[in-house]
N, C-alpha and C. Protein backbone atom coordinates (compact mmCIF):
# COMPACT_ATOMS: atom_id res chain seq x y z
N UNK A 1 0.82 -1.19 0.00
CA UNK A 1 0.00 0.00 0.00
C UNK A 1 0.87 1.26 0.00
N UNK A 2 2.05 1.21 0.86
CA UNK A 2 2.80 2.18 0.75
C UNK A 2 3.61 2.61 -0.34
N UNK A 3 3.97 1.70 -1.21
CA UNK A 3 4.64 1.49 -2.67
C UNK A 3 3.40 2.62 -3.58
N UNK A 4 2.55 1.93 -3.32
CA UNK A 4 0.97 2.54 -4.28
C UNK A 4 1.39 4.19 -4.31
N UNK A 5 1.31 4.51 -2.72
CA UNK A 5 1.04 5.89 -2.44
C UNK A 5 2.50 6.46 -3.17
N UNK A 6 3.82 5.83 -2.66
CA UNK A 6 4.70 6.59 -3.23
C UNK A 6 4.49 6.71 -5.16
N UNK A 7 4.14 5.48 -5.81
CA UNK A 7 4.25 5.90 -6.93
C UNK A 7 2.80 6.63 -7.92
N UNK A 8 2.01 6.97 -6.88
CA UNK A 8 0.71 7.90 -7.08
C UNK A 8 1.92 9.64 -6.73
N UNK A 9 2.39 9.78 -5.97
CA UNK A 9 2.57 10.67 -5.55
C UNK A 9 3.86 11.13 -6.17
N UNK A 10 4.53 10.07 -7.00
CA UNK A 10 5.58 10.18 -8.12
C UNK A 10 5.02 10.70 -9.42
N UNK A 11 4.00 10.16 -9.49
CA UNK A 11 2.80 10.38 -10.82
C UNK A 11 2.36 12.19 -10.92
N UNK A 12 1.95 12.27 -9.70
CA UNK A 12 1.58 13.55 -9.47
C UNK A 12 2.80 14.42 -9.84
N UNK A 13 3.72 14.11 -9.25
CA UNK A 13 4.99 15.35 -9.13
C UNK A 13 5.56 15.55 -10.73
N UNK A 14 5.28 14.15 -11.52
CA UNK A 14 5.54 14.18 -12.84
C UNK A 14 4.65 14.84 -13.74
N UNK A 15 3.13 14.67 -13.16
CA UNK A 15 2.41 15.50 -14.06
C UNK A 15 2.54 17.00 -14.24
N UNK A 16 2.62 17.50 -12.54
CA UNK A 16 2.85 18.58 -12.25
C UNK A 16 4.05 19.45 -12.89
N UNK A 17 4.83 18.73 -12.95
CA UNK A 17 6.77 18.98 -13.31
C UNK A 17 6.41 19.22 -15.01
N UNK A 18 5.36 18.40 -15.75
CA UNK A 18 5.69 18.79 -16.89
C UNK A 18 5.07 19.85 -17.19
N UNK A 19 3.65 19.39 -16.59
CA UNK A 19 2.59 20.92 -17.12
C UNK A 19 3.50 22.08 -16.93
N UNK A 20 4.30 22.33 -15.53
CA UNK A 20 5.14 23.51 -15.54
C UNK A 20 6.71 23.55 -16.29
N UNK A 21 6.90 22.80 -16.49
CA UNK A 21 8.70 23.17 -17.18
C UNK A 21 8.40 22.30 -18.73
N UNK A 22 7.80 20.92 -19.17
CA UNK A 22 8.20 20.14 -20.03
C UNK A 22 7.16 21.05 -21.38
N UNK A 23 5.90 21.15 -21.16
CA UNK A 23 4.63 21.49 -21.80
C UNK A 23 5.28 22.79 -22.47
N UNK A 24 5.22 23.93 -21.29
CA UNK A 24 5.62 25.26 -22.02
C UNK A 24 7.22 25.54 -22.82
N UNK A 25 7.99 24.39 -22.74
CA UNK A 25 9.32 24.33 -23.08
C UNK A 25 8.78 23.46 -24.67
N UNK A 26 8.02 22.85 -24.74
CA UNK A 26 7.57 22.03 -26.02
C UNK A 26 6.76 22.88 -26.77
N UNK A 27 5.80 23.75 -26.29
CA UNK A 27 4.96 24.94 -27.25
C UNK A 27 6.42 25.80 -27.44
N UNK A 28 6.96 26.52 -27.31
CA UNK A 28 8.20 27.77 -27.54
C UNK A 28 8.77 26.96 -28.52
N UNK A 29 9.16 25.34 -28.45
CA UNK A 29 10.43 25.23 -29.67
C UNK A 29 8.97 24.36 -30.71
N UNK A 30 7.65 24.38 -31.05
CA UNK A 30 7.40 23.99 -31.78
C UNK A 30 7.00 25.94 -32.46
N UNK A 31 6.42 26.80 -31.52
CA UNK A 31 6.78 28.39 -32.42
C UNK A 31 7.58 28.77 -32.86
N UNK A 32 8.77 28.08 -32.46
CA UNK A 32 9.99 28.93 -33.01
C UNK A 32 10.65 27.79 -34.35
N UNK A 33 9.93 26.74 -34.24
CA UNK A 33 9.79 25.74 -35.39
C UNK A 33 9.25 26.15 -36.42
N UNK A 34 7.94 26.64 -36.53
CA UNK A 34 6.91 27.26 -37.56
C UNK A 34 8.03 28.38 -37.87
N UNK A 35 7.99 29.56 -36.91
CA UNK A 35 8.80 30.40 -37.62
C UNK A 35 10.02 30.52 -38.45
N UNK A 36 10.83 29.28 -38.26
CA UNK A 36 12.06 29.07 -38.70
C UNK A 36 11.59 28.57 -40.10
N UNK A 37 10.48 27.42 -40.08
CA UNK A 37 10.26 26.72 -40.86
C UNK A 37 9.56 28.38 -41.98
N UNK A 38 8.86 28.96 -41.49
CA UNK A 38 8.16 30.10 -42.73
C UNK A 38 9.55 30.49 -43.25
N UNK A 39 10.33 31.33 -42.50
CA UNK A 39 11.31 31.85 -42.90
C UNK A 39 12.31 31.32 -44.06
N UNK A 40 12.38 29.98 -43.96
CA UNK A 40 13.36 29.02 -44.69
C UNK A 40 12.32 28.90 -46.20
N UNK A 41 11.08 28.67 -45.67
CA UNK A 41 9.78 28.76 -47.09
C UNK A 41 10.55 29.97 -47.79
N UNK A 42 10.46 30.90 -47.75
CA UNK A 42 10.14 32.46 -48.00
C UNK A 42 11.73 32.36 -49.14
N UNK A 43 12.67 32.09 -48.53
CA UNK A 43 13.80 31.94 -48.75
C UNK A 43 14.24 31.27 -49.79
N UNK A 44 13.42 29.95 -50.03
CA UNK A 44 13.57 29.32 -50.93
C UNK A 44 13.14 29.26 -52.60
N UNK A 45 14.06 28.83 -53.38
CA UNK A 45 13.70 29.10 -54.70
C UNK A 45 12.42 27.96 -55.39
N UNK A 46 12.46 27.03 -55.22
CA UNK A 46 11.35 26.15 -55.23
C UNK A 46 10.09 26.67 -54.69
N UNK A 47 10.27 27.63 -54.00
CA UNK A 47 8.94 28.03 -53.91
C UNK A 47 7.92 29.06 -54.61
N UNK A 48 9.06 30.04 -54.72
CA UNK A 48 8.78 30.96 -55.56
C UNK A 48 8.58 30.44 -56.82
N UNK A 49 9.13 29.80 -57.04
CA UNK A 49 9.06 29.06 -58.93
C UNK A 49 8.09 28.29 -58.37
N UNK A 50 7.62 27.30 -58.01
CA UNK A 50 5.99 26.80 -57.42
C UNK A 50 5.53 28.37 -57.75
N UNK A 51 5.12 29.43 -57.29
CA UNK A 51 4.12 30.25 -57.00
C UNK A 51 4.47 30.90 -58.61
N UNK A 52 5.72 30.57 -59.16
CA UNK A 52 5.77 31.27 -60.72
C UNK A 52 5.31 30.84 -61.84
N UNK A 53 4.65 29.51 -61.70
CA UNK A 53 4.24 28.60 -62.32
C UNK A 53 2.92 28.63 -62.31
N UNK A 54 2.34 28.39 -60.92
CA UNK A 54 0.62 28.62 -60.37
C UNK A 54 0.34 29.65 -61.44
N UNK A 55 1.30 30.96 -60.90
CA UNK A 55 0.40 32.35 -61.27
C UNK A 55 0.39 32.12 -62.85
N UNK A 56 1.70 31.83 -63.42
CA UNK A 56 1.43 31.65 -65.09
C UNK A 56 -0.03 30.79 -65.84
N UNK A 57 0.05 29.83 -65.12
CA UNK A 57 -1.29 29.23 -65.07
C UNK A 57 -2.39 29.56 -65.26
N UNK A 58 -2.70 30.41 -63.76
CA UNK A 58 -3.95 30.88 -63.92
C UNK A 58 -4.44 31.96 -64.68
N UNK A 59 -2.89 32.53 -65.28
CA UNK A 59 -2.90 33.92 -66.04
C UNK A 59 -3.51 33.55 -67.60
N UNK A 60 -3.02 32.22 -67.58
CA UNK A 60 -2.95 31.89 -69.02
C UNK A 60 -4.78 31.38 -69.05
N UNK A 61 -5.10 30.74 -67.85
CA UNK A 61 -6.17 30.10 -67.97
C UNK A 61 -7.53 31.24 -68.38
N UNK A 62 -7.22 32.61 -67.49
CA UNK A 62 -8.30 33.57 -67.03
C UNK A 62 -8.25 34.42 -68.56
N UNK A 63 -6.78 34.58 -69.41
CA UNK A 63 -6.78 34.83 -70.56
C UNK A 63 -7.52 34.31 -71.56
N UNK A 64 -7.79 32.93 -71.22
CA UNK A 64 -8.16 32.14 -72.53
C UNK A 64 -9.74 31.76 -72.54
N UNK A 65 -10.22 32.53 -71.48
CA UNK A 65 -11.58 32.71 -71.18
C UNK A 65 -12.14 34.17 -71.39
N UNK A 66 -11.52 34.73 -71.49
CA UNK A 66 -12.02 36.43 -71.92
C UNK A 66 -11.59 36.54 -73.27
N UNK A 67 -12.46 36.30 -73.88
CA UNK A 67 -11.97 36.74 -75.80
C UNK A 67 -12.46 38.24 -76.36
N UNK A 68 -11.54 38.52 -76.45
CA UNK A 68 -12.47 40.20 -76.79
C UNK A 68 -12.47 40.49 -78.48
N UNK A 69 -12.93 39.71 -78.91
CA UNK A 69 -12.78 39.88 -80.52
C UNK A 69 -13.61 41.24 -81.24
């Protein structure tokens, strides 16, 4: 019974321990994840050529639907 209580009361101190140090230490490096991760997007040439391609696309598409004869 006494085993029980110590590892109930191990349980607790672990839940407690993360909600305060593990939880808010895991949200900060998954924000500063996103942000790194946009930044590196932004940066990159594959992307822009992705978005140079889309736009040609739809330029060509929205062209070939307006005929002004």
């Amino acid at each position: 019974m006494f085993l029980l209580l110590i590892l109930f009361l191990a349980m607790l101190l672990f839940i407690k321990g993360f909600f305060k140090i593990v939880l808010p230490a895991l949200i900060i490096l998954m924000i500063l994840k996103f942000l790194f991760g946009g930044l590196m997007l932004l940066l990159s040439p594959h992307f822009w050529g992705t978005l140079l391609v889309i736009s040609i696309i739809v330029w060509l598409v929205r062209a070939s639907r307006s005929r002004n004869y």
